[in-house]
C-alpha atoms as a PDB file:
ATOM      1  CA  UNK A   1     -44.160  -7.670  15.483  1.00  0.00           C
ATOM      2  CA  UNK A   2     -43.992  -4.094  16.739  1.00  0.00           C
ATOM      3  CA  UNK A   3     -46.100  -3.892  20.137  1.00  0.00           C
ATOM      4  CA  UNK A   4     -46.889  -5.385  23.363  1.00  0.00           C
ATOM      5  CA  UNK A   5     -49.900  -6.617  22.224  1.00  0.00           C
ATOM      6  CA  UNK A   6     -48.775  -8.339  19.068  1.00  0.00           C
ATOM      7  CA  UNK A   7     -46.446 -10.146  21.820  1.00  0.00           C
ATOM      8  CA  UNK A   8     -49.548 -10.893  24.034  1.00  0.00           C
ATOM      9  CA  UNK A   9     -51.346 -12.281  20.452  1.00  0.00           C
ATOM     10  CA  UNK A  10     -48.280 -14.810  19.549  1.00  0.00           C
ATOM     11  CA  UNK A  11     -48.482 -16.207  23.319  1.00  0.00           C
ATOM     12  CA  UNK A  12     -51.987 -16.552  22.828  1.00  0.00           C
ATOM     13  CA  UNK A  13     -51.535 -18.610  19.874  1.00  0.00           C
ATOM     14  CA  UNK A  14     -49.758 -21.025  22.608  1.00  0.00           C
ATOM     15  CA  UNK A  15     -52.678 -20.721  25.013  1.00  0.00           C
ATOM     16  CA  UNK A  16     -50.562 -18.820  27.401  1.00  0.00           C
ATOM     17  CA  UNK A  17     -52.338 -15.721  29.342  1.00  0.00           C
ATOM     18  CA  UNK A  18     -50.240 -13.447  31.540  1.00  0.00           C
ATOM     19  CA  UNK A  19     -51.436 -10.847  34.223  1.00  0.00           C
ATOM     20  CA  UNK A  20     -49.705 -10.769  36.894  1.00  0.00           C
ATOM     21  CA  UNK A  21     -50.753  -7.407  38.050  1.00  0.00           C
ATOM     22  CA  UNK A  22     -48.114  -4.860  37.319  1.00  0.00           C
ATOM     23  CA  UNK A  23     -47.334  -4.042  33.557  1.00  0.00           C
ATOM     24  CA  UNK A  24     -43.257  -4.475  34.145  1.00  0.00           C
ATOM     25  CA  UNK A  25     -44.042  -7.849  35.861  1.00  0.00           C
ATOM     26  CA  UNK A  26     -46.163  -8.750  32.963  1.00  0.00           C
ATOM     27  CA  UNK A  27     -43.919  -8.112  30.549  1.00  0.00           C
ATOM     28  CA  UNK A  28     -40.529 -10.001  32.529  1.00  0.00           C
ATOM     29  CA  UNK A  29     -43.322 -13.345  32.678  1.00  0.00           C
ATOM     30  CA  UNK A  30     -43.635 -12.901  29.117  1.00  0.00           C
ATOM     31  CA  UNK A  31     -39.853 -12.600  28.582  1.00  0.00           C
ATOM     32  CA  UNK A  32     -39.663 -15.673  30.205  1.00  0.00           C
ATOM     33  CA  UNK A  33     -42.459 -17.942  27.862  1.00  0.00           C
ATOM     34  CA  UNK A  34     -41.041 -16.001  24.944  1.00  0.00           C
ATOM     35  CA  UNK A  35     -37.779 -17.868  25.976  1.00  0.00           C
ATOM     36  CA  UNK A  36     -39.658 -20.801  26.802  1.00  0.00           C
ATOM     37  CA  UNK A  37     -41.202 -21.258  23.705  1.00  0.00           C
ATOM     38  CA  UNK A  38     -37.992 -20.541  21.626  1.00  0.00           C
ATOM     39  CA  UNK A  39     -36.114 -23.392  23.566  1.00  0.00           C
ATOM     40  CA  UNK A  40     -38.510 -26.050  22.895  1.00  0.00           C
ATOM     41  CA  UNK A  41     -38.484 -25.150  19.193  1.00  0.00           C
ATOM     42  CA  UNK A  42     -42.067 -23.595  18.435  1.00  0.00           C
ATOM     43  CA  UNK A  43     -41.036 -20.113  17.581  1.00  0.00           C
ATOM     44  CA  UNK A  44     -38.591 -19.196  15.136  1.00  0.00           C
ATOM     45  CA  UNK A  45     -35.153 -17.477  15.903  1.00  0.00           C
ATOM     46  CA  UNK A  46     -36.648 -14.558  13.893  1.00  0.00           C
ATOM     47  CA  UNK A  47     -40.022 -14.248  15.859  1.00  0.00           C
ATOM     48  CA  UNK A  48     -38.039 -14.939  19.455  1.00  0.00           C
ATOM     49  CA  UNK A  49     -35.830 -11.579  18.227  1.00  0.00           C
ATOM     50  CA  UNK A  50     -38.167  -9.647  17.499  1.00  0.00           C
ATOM     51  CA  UNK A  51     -40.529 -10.459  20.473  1.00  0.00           C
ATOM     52  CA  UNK A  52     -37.480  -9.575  22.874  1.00  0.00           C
ATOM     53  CA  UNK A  53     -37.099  -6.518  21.157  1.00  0.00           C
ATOM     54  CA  UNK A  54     -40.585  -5.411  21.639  1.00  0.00           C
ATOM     55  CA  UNK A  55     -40.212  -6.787  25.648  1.00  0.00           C
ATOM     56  CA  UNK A  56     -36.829  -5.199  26.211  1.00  0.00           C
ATOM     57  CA  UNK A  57     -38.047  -1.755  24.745  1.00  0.00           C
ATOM     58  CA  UNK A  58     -41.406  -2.185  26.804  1.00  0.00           C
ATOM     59  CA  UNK A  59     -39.314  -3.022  30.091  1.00  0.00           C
ATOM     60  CA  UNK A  60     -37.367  -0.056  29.584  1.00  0.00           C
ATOM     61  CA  UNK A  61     -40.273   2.148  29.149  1.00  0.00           C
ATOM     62  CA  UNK A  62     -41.604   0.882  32.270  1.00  0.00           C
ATOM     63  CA  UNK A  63     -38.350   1.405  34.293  1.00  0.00           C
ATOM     64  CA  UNK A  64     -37.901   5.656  33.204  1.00  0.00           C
ATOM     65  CA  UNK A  65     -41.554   6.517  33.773  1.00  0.00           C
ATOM     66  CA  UNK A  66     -41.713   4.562  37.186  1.00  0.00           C
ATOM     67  CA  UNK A  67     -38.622   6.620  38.261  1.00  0.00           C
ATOM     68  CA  UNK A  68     -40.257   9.799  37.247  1.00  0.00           C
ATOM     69  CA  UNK A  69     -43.241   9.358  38.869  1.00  0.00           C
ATOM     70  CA  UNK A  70     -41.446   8.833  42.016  1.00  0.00           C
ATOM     71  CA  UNK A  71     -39.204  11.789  41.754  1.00  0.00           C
ATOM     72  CA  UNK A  72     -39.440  14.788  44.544  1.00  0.00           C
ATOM     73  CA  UNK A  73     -42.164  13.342  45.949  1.00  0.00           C
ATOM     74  CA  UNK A  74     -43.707  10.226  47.660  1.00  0.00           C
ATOM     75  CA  UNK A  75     -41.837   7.315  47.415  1.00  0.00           C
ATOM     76  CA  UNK A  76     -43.590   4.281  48.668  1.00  0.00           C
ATOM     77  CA  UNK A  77     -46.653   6.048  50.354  1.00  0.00           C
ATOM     78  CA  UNK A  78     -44.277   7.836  52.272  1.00  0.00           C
ATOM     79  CA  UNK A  79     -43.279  11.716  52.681  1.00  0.00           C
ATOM     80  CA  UNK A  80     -40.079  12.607  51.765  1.00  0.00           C
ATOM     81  CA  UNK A  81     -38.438  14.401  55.610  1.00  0.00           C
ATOM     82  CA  UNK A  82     -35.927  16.879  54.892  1.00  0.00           C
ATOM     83  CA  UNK A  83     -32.966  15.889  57.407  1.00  0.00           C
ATOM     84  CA  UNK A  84     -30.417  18.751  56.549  1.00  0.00           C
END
């Protein structure tokens, strides 16, 4: 398991769909049936590991390249004022 979709395919197997609307929310619901799923004994410690992997590297893509695009700019539809 190396990518968000091979995640996406393993939930699938479990007839779970996510889209929630934003990719970072998609992938913290996913987080949370991967956990789901490993607690009630359906997934294997090694397939849990190796899905959170894949999420927690995912999330953290998310998080950078939302901060960059938000950098010296417009931040929430809204001009940045100089008040110096």
């Amino acid at each position: 398991m190396r990518t968000l979709y091979d995640v996406q395919q393993l939930l699938k197997r479990f007839d779970v769909y996510v889209h929630v609307g934003k990719r970072i929310w998609d992938i913290e619901v996913m987080s949370l049936e991967i956990d789901n799923l490993y607690r009630a004994h359906v997934i294997s410690k090694k397939l849990f590991l190796q899905a959170k992997m894949v999420l927690k590297r995912d999330h953290h893509y998310e998080e950078t390249h939302h901060d960059i695009f938000n950098l010296g700019g417009k931040q929430n539809g809204q001009s940045k004022v100089n008040r110096g």
